[in-house]
N, C-alpha and C. Protein backbone atom coordinates (compact mmCIF):
# COMPACT_ATOMS: atom_id res chain seq x y z
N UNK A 1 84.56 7.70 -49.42
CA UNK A 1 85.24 6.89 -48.46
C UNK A 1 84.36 6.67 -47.21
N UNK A 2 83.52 7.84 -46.56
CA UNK A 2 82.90 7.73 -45.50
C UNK A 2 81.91 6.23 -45.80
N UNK A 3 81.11 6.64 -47.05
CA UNK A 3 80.43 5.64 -47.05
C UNK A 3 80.87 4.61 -46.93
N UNK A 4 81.64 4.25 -47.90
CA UNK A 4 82.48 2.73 -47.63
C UNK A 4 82.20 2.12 -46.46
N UNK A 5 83.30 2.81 -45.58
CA UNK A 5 82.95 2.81 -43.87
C UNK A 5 82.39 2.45 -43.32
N UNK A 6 80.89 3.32 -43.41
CA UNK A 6 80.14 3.07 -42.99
C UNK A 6 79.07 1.48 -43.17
N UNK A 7 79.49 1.61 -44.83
CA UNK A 7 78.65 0.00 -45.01
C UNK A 7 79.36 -0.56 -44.93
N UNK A 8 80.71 -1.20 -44.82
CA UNK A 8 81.52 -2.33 -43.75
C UNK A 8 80.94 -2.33 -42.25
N UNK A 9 81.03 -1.26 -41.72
CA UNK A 9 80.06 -1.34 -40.57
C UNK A 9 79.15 -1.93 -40.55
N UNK A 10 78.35 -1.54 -41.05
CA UNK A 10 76.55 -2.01 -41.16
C UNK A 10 76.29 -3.53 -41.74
N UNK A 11 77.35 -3.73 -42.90
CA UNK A 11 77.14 -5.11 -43.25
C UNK A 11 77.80 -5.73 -42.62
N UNK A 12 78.72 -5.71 -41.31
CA UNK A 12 79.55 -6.53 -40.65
C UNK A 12 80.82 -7.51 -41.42
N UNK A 13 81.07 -6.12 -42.16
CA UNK A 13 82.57 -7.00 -43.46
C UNK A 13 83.76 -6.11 -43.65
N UNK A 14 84.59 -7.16 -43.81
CA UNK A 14 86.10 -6.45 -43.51
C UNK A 14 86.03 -5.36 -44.97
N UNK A 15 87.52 -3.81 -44.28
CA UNK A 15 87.19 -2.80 -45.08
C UNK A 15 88.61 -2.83 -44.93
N UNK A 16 89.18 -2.50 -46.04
CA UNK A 16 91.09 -2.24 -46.53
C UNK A 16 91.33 -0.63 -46.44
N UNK A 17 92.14 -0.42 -45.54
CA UNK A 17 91.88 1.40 -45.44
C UNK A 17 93.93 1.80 -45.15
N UNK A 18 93.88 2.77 -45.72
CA UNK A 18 95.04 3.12 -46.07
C UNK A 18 95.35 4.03 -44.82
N UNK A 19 96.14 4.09 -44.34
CA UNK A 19 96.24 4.92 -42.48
C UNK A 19 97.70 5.68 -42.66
N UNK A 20 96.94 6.85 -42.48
CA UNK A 20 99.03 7.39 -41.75
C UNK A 20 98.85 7.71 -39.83
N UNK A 21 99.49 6.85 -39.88
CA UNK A 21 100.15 6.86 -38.15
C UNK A 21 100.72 8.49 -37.57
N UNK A 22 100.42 8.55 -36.51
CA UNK A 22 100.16 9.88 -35.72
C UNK A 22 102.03 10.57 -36.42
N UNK A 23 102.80 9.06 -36.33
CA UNK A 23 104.28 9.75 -36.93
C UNK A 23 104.85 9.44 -38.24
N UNK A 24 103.45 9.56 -38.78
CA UNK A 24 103.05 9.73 -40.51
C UNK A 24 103.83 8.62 -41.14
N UNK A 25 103.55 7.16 -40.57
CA UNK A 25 104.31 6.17 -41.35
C UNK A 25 102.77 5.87 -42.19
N UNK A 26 102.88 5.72 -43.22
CA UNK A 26 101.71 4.98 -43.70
C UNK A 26 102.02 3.09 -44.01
N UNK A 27 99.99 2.87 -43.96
CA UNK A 27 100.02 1.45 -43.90
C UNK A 27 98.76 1.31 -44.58
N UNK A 28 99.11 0.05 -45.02
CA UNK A 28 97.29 -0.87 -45.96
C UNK A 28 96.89 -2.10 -44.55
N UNK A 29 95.68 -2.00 -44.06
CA UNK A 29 95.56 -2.10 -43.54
C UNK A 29 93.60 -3.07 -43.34
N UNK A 30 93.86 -4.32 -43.46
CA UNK A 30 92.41 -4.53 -43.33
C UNK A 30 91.77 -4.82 -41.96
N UNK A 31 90.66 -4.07 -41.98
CA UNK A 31 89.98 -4.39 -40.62
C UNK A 31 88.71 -4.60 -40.40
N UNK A 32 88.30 -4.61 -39.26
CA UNK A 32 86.64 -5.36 -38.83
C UNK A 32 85.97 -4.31 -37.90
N UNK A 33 85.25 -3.37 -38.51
CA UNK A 33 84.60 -2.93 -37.69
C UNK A 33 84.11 -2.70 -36.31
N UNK A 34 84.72 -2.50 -35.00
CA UNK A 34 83.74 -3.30 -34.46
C UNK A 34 82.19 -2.09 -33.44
N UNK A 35 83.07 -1.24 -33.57
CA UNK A 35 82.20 0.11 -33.16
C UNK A 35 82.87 1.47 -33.84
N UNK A 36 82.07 2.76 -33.91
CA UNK A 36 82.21 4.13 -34.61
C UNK A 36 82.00 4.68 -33.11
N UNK A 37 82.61 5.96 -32.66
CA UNK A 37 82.65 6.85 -32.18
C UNK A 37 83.36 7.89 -32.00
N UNK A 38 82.49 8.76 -32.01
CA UNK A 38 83.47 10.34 -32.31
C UNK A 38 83.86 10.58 -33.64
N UNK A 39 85.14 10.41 -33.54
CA UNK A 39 86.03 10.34 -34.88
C UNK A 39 87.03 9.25 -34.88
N UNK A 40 86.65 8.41 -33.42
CA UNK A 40 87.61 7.06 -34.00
C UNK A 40 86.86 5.77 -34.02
N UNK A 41 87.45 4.86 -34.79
CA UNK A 41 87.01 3.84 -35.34
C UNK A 41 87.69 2.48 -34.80
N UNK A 42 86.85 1.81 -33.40
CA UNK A 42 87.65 0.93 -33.16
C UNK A 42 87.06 -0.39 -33.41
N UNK A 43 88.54 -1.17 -34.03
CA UNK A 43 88.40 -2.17 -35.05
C UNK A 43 89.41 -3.39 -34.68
N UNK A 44 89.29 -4.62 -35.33
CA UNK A 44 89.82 -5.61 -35.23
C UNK A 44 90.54 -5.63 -36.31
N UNK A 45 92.01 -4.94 -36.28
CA UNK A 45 93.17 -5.36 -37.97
C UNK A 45 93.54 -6.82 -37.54
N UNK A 46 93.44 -7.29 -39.02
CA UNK A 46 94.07 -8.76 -39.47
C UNK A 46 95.63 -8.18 -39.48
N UNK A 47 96.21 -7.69 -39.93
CA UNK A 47 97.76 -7.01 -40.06
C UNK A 47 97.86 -7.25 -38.27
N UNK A 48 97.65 -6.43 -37.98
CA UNK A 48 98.30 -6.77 -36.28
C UNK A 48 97.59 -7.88 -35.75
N UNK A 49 96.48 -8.25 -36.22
CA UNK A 49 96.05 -9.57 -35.16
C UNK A 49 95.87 -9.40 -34.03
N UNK A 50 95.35 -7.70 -33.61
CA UNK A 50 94.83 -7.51 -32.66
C UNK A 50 93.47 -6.38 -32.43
N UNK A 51 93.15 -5.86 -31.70
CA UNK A 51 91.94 -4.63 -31.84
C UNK A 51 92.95 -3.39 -31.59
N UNK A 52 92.49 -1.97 -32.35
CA UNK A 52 93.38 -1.32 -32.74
C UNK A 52 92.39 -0.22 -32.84
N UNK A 53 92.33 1.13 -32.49
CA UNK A 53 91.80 2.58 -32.96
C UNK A 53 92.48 3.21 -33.78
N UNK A 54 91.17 3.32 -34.72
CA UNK A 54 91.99 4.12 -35.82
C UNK A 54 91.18 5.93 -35.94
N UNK A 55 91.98 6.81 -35.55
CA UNK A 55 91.54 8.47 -36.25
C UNK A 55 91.23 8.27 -37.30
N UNK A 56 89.61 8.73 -37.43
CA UNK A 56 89.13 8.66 -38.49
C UNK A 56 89.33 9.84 -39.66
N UNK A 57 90.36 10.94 -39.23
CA UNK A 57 90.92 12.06 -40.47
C UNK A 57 92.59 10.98 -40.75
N UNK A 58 92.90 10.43 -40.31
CA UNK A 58 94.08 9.28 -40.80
C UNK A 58 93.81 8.36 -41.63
N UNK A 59 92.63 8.13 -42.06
CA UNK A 59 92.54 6.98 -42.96
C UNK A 59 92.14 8.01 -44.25
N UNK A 60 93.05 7.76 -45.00
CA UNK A 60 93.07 8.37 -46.21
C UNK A 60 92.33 7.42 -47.62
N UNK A 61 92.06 6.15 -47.13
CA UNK A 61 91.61 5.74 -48.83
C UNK A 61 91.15 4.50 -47.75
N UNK A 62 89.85 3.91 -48.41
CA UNK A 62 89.49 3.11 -48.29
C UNK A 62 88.01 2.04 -48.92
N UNK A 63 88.43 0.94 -49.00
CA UNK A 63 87.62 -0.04 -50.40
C UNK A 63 87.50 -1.67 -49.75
N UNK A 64 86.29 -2.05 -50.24
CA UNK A 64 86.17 -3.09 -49.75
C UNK A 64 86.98 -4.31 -49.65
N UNK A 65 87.31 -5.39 -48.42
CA UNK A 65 88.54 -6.17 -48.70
C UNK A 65 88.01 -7.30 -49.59
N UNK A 66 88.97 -7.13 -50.12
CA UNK A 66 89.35 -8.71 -51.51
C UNK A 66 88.98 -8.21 -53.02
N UNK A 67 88.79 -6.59 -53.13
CA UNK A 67 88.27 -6.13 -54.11
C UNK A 67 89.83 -5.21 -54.81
């Protein structure tokens, strides 16, 4: 999974990542990279249509989008 991640990052392409929310709702979720730090990952989701941080021990599954 890290990798994944990481090459959505690097290739600048949306990544589909499966998230449980701090009050463990889970969600599918595609997003846009737009910087890594620490352990969070802040990104541009198409689902909210807005920029969004995601904890990077919360994303439980993740695969390239449209795949």
């Amino acid at each position: 999974m890290e990798k994944i991640l990481q090459k959505a990052y690097k290739n600048r392409t949306p990544v589909t990542i499966i998230y449980q929310s701090e009050l463990e709702v889970f969600s599918k979720r595609t997003i846009f990279i737009i910087r890594e730090e620490n352990n969070c990952i802040f990104a541009y989701c198409y689902f909210r249509k807005q920029f969004r941080t995601f904890n990077r021990e919360n994303i439980l599954a993740a695969h390239p989008a449209g795949c």
